[in-house]
N, C-alpha and C. Protein backbone atom coordinates (compact mmCIF):
# COMPACT_ATOMS: atom_id res chain seq x y z
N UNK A 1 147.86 189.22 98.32
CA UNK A 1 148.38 187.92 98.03
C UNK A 1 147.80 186.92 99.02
N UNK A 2 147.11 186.00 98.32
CA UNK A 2 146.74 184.93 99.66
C UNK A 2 147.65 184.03 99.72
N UNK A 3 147.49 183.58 101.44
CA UNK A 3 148.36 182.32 101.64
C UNK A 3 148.06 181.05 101.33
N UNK A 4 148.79 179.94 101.01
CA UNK A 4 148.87 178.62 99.85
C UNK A 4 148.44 178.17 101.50
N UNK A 5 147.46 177.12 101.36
CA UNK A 5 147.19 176.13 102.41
C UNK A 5 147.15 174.84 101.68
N UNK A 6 147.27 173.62 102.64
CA UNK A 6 148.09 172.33 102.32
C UNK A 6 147.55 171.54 103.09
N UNK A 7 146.61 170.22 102.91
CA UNK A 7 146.24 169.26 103.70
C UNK A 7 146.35 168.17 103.41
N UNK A 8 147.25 167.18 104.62
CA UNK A 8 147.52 166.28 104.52
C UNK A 8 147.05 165.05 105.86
N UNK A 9 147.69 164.21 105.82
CA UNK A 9 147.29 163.05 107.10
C UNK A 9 148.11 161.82 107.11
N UNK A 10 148.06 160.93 107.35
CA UNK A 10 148.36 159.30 107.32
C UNK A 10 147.71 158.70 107.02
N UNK A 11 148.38 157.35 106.84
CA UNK A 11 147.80 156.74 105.26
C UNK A 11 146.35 156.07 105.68
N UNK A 12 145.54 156.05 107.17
CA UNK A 12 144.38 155.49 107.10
C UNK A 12 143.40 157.03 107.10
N UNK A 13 143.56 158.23 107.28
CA UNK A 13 143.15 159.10 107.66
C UNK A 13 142.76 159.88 108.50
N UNK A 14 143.08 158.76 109.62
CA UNK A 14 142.90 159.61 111.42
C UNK A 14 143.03 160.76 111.49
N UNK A 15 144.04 161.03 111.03
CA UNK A 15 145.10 162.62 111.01
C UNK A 15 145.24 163.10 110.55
N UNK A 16 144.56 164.46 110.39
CA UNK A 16 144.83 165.20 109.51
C UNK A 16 145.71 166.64 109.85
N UNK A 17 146.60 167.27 109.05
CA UNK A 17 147.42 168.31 109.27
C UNK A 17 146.94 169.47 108.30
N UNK A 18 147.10 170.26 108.85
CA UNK A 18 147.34 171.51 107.88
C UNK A 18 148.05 172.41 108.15
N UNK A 19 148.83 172.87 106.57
CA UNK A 19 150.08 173.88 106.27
C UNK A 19 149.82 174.77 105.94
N UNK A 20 150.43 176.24 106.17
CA UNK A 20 150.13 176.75 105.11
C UNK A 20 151.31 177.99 105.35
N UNK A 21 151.52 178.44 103.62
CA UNK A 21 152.23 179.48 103.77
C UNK A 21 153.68 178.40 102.70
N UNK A 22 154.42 179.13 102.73
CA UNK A 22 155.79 178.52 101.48
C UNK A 22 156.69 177.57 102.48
N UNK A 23 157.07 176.20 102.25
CA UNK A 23 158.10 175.95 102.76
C UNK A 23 159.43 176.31 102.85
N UNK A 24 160.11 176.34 103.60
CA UNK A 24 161.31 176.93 103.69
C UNK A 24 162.48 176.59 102.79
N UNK A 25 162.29 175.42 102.87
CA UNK A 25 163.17 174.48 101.47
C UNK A 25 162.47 172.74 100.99
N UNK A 26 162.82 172.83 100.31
CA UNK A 26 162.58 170.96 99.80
C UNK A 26 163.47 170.76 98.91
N UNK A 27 163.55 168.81 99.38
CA UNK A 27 164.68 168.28 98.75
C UNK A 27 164.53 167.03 98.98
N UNK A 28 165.94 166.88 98.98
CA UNK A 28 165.59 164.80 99.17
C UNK A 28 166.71 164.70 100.17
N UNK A 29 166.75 163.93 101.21
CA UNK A 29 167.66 163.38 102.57
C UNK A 29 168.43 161.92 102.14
N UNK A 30 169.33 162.14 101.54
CA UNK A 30 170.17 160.81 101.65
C UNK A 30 170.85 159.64 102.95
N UNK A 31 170.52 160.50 104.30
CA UNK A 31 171.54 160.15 105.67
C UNK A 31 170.59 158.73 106.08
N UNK A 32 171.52 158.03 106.25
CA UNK A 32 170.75 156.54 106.66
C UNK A 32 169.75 156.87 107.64
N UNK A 33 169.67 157.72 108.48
CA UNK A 33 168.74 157.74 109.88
C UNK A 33 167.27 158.10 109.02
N UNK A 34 166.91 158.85 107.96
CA UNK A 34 166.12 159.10 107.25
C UNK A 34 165.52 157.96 106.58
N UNK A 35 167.00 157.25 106.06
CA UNK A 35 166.33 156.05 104.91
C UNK A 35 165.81 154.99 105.97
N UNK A 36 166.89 154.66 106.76
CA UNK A 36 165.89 153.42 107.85
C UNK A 36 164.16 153.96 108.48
N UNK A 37 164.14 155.39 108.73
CA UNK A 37 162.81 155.63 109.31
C UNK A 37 161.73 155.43 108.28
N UNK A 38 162.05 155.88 106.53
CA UNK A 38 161.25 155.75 105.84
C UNK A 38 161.13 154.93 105.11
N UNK A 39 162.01 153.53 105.53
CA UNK A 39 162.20 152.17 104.58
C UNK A 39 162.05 152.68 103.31
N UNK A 40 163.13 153.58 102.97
CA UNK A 40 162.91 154.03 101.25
C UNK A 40 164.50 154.40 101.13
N UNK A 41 164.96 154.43 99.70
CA UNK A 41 166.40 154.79 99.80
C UNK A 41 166.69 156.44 99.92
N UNK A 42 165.76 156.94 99.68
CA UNK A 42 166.28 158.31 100.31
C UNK A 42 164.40 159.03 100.32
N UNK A 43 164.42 160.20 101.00
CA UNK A 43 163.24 160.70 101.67
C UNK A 43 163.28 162.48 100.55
N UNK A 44 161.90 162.32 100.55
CA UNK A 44 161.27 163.88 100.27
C UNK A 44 161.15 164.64 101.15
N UNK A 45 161.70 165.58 101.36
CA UNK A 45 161.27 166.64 102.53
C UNK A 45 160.94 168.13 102.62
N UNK A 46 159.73 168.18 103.12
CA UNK A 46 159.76 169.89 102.86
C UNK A 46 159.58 170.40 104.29
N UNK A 47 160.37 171.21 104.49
CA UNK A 47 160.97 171.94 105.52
C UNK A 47 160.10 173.47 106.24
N UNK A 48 159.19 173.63 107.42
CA UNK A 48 158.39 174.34 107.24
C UNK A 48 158.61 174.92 109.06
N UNK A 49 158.54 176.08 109.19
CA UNK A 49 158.04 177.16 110.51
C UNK A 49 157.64 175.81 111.36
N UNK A 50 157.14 175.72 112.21
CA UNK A 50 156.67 175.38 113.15
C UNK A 50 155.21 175.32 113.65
N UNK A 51 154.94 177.18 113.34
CA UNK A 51 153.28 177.68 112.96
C UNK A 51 153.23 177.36 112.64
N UNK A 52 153.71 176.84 111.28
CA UNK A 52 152.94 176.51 109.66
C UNK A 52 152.27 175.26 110.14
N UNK A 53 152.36 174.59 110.71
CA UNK A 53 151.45 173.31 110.61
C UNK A 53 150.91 173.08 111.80
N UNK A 54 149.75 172.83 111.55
CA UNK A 54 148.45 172.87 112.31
C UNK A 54 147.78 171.54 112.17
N UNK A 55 147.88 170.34 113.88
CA UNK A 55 147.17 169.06 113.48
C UNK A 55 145.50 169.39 113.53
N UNK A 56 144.94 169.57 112.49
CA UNK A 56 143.48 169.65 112.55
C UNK A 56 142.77 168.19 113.47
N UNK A 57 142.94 167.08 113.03
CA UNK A 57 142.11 166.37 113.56
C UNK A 57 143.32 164.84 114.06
N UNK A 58 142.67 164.43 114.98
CA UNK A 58 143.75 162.59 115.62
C UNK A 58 145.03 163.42 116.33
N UNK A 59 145.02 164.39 116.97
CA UNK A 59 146.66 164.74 117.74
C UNK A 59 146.67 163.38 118.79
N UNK A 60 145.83 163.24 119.36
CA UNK A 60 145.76 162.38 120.23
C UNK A 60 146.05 160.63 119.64
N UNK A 61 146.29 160.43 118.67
CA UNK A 61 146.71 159.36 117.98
C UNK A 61 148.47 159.87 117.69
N UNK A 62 149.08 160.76 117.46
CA UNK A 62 150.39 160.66 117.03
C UNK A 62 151.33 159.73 118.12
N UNK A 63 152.21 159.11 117.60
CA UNK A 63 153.20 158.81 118.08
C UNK A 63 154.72 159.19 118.22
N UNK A 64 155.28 159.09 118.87
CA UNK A 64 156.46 160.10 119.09
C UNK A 64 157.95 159.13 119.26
N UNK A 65 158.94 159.36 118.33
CA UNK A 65 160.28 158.85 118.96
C UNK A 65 160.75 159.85 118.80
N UNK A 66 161.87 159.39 119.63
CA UNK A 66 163.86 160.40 119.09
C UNK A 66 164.29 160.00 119.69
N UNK A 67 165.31 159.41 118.23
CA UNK A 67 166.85 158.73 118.51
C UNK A 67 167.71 159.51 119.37
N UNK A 68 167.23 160.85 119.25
CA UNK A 68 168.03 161.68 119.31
C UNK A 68 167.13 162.92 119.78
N UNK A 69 168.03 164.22 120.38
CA UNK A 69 167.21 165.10 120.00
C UNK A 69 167.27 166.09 118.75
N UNK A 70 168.00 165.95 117.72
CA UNK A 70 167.97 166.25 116.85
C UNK A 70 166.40 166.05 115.91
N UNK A 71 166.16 164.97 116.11
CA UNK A 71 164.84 164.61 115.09
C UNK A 71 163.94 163.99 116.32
N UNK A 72 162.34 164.70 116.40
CA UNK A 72 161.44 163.68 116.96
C UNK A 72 160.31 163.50 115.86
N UNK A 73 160.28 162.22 115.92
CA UNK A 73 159.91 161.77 114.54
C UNK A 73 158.24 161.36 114.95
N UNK A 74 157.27 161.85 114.40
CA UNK A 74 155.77 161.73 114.48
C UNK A 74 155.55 160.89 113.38
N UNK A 75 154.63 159.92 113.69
CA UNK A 75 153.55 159.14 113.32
C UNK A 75 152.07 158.34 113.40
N UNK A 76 151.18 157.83 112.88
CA UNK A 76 149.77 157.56 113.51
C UNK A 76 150.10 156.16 114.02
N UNK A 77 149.47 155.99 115.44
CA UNK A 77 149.54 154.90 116.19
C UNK A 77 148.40 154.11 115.63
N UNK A 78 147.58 154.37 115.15
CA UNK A 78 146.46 153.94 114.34
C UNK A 78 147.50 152.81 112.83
N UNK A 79 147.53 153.34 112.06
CA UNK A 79 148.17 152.57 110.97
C UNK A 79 149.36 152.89 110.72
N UNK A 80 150.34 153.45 111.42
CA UNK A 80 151.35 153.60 111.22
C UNK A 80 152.55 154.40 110.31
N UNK A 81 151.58 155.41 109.88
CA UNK A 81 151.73 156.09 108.89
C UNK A 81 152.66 157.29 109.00
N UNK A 82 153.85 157.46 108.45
CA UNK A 82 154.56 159.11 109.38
C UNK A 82 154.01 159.96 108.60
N UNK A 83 154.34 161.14 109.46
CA UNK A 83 153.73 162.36 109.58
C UNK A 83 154.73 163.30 109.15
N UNK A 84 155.33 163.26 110.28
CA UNK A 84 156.62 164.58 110.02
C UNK A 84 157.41 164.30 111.35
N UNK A 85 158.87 165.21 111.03
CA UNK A 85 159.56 165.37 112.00
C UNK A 85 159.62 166.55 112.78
N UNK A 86 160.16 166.69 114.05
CA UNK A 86 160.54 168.06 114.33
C UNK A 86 162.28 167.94 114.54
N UNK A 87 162.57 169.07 114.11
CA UNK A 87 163.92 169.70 113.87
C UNK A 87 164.10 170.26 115.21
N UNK A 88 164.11 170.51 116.56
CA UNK A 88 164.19 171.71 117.19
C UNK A 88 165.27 172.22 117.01
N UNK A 89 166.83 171.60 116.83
CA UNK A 89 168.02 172.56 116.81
C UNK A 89 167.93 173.48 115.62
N UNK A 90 166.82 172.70 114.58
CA UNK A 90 166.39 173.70 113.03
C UNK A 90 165.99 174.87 113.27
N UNK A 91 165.04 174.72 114.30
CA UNK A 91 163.59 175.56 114.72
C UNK A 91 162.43 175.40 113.43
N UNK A 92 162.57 174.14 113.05
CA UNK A 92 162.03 173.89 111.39
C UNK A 92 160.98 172.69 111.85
N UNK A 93 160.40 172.20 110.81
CA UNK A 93 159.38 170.42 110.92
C UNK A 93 159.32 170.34 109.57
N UNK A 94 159.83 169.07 109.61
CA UNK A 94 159.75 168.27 108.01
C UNK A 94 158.63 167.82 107.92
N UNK A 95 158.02 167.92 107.37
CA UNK A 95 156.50 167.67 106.92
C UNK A 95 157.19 166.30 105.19
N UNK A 96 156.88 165.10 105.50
CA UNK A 96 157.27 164.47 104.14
C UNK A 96 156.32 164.67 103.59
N UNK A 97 157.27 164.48 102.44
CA UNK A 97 155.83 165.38 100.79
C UNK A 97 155.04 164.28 100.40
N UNK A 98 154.90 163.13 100.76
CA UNK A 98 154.12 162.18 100.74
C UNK A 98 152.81 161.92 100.90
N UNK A 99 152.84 162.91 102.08
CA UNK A 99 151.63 162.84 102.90
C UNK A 99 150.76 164.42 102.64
N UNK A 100 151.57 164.79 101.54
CA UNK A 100 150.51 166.34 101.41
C UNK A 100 150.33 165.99 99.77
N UNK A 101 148.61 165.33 99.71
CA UNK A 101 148.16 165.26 98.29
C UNK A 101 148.25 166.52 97.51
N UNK A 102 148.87 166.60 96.24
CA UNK A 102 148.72 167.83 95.65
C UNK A 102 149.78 169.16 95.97
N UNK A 103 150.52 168.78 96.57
CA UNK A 103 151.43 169.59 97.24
C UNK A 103 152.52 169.62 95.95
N UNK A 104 153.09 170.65 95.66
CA UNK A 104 154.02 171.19 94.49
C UNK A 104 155.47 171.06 94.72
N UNK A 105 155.65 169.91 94.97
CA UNK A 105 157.08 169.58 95.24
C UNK A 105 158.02 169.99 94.30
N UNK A 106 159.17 170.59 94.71
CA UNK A 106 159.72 171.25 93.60
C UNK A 106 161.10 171.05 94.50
N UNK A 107 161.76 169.83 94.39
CA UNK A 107 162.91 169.58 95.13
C UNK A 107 164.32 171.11 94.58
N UNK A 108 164.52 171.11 95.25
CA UNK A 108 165.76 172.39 95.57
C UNK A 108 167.40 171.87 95.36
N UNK A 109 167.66 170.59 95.98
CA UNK A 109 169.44 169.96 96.47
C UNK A 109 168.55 168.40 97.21
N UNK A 110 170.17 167.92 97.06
CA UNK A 110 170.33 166.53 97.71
C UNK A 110 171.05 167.00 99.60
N UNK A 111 171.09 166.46 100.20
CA UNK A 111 171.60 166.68 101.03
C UNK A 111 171.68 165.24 101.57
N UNK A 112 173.16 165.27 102.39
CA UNK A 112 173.57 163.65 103.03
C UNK A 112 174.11 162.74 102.30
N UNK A 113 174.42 163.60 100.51
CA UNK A 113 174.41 162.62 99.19
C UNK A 113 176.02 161.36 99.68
N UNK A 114 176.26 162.62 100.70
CA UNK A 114 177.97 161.15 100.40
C UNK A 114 176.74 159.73 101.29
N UNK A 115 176.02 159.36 101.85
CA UNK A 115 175.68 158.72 102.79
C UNK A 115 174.36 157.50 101.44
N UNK A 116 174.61 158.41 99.81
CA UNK A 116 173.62 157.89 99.50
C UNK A 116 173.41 156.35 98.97
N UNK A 117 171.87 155.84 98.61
CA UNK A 117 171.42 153.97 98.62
C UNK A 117 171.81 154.13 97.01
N UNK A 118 171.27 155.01 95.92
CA UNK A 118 170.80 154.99 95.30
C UNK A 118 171.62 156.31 94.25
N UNK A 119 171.54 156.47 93.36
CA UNK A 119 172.66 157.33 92.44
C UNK A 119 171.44 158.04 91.60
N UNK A 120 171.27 159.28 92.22
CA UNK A 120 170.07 159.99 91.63
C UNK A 120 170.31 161.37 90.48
N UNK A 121 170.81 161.14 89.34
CA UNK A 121 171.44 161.86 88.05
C UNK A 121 170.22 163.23 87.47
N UNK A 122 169.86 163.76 88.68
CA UNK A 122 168.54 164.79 88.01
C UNK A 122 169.21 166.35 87.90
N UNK A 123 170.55 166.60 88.06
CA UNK A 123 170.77 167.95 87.79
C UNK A 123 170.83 168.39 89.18
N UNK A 124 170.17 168.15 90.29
CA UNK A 124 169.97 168.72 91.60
C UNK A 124 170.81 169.37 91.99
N UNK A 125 171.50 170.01 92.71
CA UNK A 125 173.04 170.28 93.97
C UNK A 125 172.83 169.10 94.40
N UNK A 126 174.42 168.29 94.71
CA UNK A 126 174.53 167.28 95.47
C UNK A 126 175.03 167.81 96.71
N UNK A 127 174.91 167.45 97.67
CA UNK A 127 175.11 168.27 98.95
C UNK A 127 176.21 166.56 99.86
N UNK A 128 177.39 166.50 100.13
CA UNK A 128 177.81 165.83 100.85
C UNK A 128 177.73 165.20 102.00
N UNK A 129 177.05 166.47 102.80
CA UNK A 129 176.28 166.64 104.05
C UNK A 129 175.51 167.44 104.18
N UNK A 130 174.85 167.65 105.39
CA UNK A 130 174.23 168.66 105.94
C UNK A 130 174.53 170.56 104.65
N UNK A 131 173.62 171.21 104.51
CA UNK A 131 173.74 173.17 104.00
C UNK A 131 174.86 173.39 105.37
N UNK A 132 175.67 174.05 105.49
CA UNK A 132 176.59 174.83 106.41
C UNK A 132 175.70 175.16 107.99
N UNK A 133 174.80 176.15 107.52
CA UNK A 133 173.82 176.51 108.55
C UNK A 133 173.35 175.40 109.18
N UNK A 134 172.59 174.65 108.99
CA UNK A 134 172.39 173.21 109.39
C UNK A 134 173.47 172.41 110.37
N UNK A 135 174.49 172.21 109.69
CA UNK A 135 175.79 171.52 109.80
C UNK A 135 175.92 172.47 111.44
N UNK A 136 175.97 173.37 111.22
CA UNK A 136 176.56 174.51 112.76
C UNK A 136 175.44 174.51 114.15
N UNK A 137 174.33 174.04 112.79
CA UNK A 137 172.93 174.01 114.79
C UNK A 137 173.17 172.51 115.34
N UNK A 138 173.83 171.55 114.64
CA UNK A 138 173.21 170.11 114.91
C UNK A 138 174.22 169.89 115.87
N UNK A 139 175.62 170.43 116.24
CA UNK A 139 176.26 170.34 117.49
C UNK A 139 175.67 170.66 118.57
């Protein structure tokens, strides 16, 4: 069985990443801290190892916040483009599905839905908050 590899970057191309191997989950993030970072009413996310992603080219261009340490949120200092987050209490990195052309998004659940902009009727799991597991690392 070979492993699925995945290349992506920011939106001028400085940066490029590569994935590879299955994400752990994907979905969509309803929690305002998501929607304000991605000026969008709710975010795509696919959820991946740590290994799994590999900055091939511009590391030296990323930019780095956290509100918190829950999320440190990467982006290109070049055009401004995000990248991904890291999870550490996850042990996970959100890689947004945005930024991986061709990538097989196949959303899973809503999560954060009580927190949501927008009333999204696709059949999904609505998730109130945080999966349980989740909910128990973020203390």
């Amino acid at each position: 069985m070979s492993e699925r590899m995945y290349v992506g970057g920011c939106f001028c191309g400085a940066i490029e990443l590569r994935i590879e191997g299955e994400p752990a989950a994907m979905g969509f993030c309803h929690c305002i801290s998501c929607r304000q970072w991605s000026a969008s009413p709710v975010n795509a996310f696919t959820l991946w190892q740590p290994m799994a992603v590999t900055i091939v080219r511009g590391a030296m261009l990323i930019g780095t916040f956290a509100r918190s340490e829950r999320a440190v949120r990467k982006w290109c200092t070049r055009c401004g483009g995000h990248l991904f987050t890291e999870h550490p209490r996850w042990g996970l990195v959100n890689v947004h599905a945005a930024v991986l052309p061709g990538f097989p998004f196949d959303p899973q659940f809503h999560m954060n839905y009580g927190e949501h902009a927008v009333r999204i009727p696709d059949g999904l799991p609505k998730m109130k908050d945080l999966p349980a597991p989740m909910w128990e690392a973020r203390a």
